[in-house]
ModelCIF file with pLDDT and N, C-alpha, C, O atoms, coordinates in Angstrom:
data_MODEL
#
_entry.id   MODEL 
#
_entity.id                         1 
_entity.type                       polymer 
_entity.pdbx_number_of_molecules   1 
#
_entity_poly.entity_id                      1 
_entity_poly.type                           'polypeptide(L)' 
_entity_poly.nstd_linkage                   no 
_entity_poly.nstd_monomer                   no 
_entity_poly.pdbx_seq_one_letter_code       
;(UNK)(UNK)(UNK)(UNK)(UNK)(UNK)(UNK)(UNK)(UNK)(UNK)(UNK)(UNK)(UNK)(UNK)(UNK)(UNK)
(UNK)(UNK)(UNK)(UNK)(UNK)(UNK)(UNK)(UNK)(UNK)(UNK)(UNK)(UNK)(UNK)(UNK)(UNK)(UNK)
(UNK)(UNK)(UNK)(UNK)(UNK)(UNK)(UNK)(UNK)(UNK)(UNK)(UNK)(UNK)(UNK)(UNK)(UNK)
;
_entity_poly.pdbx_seq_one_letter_code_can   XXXXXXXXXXXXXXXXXXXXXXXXXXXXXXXXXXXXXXXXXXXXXXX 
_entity_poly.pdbx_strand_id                 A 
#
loop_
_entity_poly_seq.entity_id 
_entity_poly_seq.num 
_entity_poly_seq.mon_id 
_entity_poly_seq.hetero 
1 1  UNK n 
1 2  UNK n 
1 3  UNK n 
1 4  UNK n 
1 5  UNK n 
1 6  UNK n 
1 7  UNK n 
1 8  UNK n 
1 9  UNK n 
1 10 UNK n 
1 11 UNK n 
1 12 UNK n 
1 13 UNK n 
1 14 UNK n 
1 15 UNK n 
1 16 UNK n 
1 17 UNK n 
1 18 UNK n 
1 19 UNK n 
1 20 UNK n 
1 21 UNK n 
1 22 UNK n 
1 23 UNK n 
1 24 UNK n 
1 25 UNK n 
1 26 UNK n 
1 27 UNK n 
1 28 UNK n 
1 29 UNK n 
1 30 UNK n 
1 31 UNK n 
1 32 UNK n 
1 33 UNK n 
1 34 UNK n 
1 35 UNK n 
1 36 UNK n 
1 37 UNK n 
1 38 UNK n 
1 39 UNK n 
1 40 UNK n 
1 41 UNK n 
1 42 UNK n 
1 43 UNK n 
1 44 UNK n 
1 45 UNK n 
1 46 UNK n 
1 47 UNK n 
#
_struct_asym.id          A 
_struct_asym.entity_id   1 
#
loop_
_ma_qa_metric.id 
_ma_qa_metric.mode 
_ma_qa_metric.name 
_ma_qa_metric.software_group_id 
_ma_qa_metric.type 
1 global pLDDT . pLDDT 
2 local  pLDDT . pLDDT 
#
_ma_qa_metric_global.metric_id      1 
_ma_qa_metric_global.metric_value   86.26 
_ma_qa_metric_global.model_id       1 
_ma_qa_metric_global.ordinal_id     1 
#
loop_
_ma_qa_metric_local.label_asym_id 
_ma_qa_metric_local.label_comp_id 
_ma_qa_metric_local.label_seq_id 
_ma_qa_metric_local.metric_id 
_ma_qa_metric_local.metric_value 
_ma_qa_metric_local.model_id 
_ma_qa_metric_local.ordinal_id 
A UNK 1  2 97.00 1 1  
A UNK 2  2 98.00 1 2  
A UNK 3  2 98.00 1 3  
A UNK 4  2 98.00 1 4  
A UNK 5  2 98.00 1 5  
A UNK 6  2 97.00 1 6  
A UNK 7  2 97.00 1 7  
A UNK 8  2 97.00 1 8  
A UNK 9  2 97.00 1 9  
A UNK 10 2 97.00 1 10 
A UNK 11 2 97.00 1 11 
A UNK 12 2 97.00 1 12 
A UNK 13 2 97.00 1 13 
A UNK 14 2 97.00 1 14 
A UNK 15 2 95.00 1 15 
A UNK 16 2 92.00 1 16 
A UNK 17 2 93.00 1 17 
A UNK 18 2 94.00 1 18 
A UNK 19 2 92.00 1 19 
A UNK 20 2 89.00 1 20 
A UNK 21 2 88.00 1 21 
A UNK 22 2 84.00 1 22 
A UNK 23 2 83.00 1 23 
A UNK 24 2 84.00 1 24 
A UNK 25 2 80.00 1 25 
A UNK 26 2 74.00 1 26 
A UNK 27 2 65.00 1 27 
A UNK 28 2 63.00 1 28 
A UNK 29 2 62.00 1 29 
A UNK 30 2 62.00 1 30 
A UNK 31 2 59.00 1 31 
A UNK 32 2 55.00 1 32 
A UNK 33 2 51.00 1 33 
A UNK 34 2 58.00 1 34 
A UNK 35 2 58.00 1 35 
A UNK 36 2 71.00 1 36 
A UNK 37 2 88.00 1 37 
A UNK 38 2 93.00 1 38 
A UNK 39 2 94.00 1 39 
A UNK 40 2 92.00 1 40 
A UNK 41 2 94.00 1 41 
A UNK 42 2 97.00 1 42 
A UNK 43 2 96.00 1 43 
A UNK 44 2 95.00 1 44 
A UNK 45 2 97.00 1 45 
A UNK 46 2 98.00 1 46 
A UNK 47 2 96.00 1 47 
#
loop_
_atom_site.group_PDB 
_atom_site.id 
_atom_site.type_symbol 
_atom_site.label_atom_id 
_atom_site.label_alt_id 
_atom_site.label_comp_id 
_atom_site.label_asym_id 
_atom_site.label_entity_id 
_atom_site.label_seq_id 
_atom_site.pdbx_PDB_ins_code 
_atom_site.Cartn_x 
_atom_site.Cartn_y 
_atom_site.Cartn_z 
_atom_site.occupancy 
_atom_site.B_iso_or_equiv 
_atom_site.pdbx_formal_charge 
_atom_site.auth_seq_id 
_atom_site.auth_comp_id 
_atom_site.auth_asym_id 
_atom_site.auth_atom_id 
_atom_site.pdbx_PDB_model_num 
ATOM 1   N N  . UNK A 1 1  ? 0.876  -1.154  0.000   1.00 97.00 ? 1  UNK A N  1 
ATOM 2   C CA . UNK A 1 1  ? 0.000  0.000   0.000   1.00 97.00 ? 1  UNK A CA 1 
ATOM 3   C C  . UNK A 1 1  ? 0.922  1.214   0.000   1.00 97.00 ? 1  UNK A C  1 
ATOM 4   O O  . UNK A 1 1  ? 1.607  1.517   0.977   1.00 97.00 ? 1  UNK A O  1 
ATOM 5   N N  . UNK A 1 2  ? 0.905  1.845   -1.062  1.00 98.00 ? 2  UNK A N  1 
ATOM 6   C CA . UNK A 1 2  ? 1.695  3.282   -0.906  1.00 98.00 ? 2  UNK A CA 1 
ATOM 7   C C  . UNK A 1 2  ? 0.914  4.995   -0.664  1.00 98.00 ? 2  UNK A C  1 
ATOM 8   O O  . UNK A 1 2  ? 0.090  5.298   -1.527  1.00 98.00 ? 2  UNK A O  1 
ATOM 9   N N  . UNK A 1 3  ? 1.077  5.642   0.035   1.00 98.00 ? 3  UNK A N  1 
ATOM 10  C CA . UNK A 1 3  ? 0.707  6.973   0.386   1.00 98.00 ? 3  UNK A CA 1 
ATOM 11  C C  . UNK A 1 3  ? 1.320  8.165   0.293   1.00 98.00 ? 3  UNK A C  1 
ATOM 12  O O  . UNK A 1 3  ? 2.333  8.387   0.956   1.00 98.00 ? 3  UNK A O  1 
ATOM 13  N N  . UNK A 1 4  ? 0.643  9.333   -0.765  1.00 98.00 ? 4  UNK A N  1 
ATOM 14  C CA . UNK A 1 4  ? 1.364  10.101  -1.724  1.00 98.00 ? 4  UNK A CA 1 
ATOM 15  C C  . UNK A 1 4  ? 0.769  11.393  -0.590  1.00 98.00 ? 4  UNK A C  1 
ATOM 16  O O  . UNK A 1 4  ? -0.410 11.663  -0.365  1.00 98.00 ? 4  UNK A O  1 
ATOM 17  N N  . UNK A 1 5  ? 1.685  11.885  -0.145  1.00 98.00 ? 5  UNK A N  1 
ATOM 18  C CA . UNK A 1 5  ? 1.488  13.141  1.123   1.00 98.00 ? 5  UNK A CA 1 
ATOM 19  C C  . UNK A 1 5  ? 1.855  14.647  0.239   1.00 98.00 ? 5  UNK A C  1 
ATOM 20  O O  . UNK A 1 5  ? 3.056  14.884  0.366   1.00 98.00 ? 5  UNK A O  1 
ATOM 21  N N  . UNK A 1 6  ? 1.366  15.376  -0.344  1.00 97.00 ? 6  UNK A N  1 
ATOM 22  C CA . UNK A 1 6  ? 1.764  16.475  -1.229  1.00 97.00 ? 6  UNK A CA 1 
ATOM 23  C C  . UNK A 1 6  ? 3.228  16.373  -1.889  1.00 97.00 ? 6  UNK A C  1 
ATOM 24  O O  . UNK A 1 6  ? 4.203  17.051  -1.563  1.00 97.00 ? 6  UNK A O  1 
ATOM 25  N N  . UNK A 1 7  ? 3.161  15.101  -3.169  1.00 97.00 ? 7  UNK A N  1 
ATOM 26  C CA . UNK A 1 7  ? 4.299  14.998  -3.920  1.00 97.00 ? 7  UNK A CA 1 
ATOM 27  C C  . UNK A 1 7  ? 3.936  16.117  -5.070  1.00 97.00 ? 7  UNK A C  1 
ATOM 28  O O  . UNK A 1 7  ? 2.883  16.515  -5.567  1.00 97.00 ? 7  UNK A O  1 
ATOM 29  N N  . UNK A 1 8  ? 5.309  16.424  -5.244  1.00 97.00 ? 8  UNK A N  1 
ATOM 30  C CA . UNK A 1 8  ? 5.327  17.042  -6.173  1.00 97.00 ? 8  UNK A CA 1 
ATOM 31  C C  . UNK A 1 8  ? 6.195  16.648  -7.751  1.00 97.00 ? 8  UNK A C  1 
ATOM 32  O O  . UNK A 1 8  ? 7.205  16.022  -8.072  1.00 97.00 ? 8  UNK A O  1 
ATOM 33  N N  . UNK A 1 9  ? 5.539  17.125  -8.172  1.00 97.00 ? 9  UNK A N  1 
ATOM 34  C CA . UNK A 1 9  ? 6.176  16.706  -10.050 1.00 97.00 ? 9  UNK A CA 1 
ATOM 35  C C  . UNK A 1 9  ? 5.735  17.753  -11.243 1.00 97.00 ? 9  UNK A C  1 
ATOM 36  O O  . UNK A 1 9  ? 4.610  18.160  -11.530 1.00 97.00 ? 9  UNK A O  1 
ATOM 37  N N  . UNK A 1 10 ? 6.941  18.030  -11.805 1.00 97.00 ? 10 UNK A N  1 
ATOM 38  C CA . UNK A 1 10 ? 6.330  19.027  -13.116 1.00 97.00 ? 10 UNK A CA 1 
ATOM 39  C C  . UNK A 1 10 ? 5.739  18.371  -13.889 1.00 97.00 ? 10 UNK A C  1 
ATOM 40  O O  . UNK A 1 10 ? 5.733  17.142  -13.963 1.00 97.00 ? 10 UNK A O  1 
ATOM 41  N N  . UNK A 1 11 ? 4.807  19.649  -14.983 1.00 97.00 ? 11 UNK A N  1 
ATOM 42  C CA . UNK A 1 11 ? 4.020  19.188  -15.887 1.00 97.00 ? 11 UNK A CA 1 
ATOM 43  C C  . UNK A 1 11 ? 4.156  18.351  -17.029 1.00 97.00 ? 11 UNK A C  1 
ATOM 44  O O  . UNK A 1 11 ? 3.266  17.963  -17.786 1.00 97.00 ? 11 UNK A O  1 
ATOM 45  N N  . UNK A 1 12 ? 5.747  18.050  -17.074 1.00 97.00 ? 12 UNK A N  1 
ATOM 46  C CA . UNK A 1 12 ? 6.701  17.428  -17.708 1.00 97.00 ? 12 UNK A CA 1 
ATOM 47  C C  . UNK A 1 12 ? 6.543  15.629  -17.923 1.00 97.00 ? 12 UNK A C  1 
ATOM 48  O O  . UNK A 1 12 ? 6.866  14.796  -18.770 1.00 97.00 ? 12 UNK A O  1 
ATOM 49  N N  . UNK A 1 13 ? 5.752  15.662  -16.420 1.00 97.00 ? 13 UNK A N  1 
ATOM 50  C CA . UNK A 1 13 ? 5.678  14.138  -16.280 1.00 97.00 ? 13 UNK A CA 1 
ATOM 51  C C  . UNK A 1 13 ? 4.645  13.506  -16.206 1.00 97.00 ? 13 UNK A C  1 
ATOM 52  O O  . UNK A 1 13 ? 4.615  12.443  -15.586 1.00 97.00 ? 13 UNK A O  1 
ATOM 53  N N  . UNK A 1 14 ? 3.662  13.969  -16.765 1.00 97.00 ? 14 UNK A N  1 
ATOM 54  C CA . UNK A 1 14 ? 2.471  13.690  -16.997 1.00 97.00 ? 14 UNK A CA 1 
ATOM 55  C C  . UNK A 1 14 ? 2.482  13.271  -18.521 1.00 97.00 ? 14 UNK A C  1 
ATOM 56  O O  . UNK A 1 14 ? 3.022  13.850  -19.463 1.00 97.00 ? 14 UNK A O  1 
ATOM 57  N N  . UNK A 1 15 ? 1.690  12.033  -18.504 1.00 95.00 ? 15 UNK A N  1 
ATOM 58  C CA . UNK A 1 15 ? 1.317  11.267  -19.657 1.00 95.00 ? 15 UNK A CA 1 
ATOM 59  C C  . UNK A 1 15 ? -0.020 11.582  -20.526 1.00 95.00 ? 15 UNK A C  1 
ATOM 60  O O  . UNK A 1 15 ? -1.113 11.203  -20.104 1.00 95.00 ? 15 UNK A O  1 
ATOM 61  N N  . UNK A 1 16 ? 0.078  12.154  -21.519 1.00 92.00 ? 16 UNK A N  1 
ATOM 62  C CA . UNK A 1 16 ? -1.013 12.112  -22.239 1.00 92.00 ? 16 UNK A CA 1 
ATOM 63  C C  . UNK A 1 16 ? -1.910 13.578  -21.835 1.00 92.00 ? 16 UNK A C  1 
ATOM 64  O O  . UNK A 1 16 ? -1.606 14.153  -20.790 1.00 92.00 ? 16 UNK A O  1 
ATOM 65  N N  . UNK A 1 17 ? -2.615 13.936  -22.394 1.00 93.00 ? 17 UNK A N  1 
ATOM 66  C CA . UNK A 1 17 ? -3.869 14.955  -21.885 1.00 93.00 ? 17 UNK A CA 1 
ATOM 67  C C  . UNK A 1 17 ? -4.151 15.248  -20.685 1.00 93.00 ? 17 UNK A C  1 
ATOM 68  O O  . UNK A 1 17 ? -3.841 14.385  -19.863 1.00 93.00 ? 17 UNK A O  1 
ATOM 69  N N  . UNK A 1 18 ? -4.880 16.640  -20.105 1.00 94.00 ? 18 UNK A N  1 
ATOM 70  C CA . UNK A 1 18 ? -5.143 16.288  -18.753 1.00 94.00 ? 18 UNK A CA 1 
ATOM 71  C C  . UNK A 1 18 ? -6.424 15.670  -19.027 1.00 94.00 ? 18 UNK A C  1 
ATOM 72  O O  . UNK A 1 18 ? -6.773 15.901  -20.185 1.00 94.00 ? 18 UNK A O  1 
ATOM 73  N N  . UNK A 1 19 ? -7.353 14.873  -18.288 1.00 92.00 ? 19 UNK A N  1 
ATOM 74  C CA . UNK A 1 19 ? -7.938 14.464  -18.231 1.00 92.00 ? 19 UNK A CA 1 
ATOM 75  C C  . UNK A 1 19 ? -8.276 13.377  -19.312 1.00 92.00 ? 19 UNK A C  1 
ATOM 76  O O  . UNK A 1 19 ? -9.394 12.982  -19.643 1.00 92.00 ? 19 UNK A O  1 
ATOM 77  N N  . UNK A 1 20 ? -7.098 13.001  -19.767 1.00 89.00 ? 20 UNK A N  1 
ATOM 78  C CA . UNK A 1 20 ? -7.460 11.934  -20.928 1.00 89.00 ? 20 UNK A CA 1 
ATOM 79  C C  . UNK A 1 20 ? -6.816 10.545  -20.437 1.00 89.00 ? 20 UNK A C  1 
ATOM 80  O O  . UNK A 1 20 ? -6.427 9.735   -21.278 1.00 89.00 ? 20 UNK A O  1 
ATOM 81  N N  . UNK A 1 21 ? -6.735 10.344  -19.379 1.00 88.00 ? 21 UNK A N  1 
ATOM 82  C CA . UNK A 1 21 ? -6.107 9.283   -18.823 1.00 88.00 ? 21 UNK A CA 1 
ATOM 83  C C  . UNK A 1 21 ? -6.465 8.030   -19.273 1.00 88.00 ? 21 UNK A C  1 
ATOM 84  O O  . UNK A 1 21 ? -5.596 7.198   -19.016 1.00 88.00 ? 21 UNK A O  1 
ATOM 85  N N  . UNK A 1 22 ? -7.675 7.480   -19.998 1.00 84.00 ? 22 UNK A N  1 
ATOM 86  C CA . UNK A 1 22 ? -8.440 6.338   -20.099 1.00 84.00 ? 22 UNK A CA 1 
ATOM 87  C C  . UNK A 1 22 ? -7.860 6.445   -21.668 1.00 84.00 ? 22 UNK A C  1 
ATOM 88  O O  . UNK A 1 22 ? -7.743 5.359   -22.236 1.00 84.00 ? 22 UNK A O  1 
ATOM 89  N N  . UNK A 1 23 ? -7.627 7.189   -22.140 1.00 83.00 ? 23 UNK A N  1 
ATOM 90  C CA . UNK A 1 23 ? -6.754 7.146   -23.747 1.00 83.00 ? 23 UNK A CA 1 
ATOM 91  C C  . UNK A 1 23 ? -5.345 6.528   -23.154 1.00 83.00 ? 23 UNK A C  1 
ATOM 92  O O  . UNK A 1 23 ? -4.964 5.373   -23.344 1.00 83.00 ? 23 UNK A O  1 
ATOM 93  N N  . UNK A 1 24 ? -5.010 7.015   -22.787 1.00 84.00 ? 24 UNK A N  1 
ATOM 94  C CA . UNK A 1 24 ? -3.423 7.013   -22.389 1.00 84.00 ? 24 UNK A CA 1 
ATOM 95  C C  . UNK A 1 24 ? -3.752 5.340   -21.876 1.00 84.00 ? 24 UNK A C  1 
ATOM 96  O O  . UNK A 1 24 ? -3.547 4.481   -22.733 1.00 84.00 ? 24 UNK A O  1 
ATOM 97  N N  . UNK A 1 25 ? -4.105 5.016   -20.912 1.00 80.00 ? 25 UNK A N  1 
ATOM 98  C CA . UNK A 1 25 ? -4.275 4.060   -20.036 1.00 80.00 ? 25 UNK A CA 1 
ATOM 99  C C  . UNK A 1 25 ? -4.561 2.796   -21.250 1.00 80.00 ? 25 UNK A C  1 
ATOM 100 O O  . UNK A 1 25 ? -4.070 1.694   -21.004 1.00 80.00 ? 25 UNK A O  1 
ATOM 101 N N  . UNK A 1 26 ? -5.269 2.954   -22.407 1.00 74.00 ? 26 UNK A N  1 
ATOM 102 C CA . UNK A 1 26 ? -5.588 2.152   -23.003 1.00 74.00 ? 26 UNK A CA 1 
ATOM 103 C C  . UNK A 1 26 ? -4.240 1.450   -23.813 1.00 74.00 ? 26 UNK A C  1 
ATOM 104 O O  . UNK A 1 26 ? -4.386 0.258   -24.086 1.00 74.00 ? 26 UNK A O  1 
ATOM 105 N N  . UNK A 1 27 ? -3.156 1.982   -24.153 1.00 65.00 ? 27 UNK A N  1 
ATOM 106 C CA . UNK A 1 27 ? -1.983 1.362   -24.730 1.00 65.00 ? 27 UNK A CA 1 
ATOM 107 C C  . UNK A 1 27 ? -1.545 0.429   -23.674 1.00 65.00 ? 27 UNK A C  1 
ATOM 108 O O  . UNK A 1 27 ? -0.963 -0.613  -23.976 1.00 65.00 ? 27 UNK A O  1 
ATOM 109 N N  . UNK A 1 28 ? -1.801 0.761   -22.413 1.00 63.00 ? 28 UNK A N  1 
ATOM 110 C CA . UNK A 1 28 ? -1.035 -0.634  -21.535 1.00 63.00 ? 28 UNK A CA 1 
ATOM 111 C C  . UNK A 1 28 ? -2.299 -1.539  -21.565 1.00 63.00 ? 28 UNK A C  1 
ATOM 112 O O  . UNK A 1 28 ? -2.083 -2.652  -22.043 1.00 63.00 ? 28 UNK A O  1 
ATOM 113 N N  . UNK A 1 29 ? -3.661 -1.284  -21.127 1.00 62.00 ? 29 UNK A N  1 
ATOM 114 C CA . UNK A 1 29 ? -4.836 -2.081  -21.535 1.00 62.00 ? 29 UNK A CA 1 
ATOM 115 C C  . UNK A 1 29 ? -4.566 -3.400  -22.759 1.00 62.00 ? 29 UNK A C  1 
ATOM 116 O O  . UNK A 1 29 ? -4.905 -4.583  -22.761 1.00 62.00 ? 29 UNK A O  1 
ATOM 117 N N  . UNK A 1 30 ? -3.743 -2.490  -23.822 1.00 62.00 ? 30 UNK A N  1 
ATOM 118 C CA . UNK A 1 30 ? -3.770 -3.567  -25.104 1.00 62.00 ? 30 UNK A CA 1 
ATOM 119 C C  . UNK A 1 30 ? -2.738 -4.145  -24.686 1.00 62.00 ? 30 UNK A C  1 
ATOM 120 O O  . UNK A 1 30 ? -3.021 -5.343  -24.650 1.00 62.00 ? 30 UNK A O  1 
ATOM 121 N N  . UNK A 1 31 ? -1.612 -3.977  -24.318 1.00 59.00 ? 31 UNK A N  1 
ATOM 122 C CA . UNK A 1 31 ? -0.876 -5.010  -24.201 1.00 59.00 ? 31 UNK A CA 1 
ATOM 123 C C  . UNK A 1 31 ? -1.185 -6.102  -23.187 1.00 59.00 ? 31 UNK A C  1 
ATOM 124 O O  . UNK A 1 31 ? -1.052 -7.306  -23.408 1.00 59.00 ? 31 UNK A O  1 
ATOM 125 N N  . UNK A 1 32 ? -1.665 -5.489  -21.909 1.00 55.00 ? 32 UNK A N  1 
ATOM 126 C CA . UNK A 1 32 ? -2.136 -6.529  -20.534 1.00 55.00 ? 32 UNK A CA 1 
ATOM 127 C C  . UNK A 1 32 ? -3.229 -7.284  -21.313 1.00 55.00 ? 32 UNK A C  1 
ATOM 128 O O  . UNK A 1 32 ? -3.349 -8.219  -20.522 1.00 55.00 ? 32 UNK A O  1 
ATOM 129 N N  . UNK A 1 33 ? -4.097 -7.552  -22.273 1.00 51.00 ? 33 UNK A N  1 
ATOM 130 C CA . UNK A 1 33 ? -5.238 -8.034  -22.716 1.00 51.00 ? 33 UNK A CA 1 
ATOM 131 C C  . UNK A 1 33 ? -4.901 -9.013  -24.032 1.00 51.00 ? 33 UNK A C  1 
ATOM 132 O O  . UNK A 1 33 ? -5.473 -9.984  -24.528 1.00 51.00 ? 33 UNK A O  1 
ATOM 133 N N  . UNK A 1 34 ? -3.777 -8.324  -24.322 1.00 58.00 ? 34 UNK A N  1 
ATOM 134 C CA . UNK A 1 34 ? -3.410 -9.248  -25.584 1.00 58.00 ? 34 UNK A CA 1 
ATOM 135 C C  . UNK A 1 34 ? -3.722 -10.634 -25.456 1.00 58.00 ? 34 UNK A C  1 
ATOM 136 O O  . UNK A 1 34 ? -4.724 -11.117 -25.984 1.00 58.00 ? 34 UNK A O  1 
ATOM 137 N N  . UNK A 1 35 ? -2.729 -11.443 -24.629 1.00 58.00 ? 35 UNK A N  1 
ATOM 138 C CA . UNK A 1 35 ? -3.075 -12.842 -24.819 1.00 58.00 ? 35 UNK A CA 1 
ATOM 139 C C  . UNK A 1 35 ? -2.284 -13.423 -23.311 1.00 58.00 ? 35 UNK A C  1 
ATOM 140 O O  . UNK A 1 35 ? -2.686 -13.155 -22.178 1.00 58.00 ? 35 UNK A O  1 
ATOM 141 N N  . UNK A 1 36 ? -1.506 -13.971 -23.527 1.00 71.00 ? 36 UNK A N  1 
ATOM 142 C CA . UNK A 1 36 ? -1.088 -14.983 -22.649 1.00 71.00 ? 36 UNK A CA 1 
ATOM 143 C C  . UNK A 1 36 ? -1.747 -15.618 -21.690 1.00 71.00 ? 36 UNK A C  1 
ATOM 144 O O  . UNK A 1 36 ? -2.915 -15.832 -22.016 1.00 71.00 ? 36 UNK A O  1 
ATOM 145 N N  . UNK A 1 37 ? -1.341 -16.164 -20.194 1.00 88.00 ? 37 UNK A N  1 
ATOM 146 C CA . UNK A 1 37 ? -2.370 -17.272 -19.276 1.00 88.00 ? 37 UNK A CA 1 
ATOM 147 C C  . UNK A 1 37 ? -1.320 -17.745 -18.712 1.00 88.00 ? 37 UNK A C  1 
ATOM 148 O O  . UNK A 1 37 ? -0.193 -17.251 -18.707 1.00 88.00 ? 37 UNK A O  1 
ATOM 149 N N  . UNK A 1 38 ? -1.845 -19.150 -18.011 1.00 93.00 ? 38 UNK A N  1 
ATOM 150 C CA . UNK A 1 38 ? -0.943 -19.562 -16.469 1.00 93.00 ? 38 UNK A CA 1 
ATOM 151 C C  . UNK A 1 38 ? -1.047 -21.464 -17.374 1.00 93.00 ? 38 UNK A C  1 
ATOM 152 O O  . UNK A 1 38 ? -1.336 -22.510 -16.791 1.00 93.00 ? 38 UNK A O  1 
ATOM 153 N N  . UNK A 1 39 ? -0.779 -21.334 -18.533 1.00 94.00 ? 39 UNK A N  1 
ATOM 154 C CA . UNK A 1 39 ? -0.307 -22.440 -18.778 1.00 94.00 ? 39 UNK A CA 1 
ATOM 155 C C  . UNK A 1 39 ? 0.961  -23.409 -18.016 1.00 94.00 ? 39 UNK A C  1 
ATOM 156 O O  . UNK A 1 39 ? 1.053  -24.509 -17.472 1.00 94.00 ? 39 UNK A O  1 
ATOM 157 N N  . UNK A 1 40 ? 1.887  -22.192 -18.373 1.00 92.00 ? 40 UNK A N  1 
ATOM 158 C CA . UNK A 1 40 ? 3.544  -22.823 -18.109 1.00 92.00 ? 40 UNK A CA 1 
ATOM 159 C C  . UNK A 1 40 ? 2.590  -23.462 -16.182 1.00 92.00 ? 40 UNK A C  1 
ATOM 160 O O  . UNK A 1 40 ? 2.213  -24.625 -16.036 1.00 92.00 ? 40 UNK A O  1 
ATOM 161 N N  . UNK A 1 41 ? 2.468  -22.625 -15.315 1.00 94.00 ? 41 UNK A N  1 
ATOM 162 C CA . UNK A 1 41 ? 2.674  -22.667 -14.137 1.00 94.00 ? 41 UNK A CA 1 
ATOM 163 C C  . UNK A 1 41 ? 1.443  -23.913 -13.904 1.00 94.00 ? 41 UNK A C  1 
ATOM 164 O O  . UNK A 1 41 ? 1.771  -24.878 -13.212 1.00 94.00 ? 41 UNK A O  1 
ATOM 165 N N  . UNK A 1 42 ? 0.090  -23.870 -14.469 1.00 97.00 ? 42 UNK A N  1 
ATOM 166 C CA . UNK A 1 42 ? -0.144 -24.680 -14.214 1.00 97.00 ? 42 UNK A CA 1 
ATOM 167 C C  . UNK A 1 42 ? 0.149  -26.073 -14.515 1.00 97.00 ? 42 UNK A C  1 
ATOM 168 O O  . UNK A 1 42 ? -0.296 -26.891 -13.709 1.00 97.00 ? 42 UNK A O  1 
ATOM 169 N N  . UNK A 1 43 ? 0.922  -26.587 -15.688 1.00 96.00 ? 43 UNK A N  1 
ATOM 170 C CA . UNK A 1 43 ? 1.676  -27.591 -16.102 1.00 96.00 ? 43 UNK A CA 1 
ATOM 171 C C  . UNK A 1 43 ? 2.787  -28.025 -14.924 1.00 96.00 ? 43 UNK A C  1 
ATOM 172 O O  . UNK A 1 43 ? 2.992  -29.206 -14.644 1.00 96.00 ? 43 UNK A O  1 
ATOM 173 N N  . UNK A 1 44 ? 3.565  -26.761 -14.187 1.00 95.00 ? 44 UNK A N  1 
ATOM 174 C CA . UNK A 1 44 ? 4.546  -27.211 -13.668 1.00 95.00 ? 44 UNK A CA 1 
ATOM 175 C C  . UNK A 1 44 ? 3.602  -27.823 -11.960 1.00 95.00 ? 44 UNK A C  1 
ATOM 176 O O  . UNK A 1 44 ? 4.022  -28.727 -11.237 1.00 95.00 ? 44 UNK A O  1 
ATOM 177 N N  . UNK A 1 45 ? 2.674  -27.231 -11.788 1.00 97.00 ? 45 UNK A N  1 
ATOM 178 C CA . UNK A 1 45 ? 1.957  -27.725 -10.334 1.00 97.00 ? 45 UNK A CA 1 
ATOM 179 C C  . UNK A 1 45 ? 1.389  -29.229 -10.713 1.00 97.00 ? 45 UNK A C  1 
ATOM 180 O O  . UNK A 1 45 ? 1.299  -30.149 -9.900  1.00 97.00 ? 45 UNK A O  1 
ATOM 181 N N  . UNK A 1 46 ? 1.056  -29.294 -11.983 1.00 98.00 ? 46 UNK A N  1 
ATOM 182 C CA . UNK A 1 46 ? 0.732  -31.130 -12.165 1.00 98.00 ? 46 UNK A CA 1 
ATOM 183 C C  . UNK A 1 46 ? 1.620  -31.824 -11.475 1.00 98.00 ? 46 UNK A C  1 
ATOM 184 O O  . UNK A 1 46 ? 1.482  -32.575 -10.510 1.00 98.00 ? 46 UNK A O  1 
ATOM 185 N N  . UNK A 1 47 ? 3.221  -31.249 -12.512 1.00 96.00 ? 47 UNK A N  1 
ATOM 186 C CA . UNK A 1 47 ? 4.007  -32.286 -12.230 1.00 96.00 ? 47 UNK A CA 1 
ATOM 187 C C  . UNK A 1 47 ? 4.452  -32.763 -11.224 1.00 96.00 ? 47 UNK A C  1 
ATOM 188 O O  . UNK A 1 47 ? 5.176  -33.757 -11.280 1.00 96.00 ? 47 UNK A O  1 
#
């Protein structure tokens, strides 16, 4: 659990639009959604 107490950061480091976060957010969306699964791991708990 982490707790952000008046951090500060320039406008520099902000990703994407203000308020467009769900655009921005969507390029990691596509990759986390692409494909993969718990093949390998569940194969190795059979064995």
């Amino acid at each position: 659990i982490t707790f952000y107490d008046g951090v500060k950061i320039p406008d520099s480091w902000r990703l994407g639009e203000v308020d467009g976060g769900v655009r921005t957010m969507s390029a990691a969306l596509e990759l986390e959604h692409r494909g993969g699964g718990f093949a390998k791991a569940h194969a190795a708990m059979i064995r």
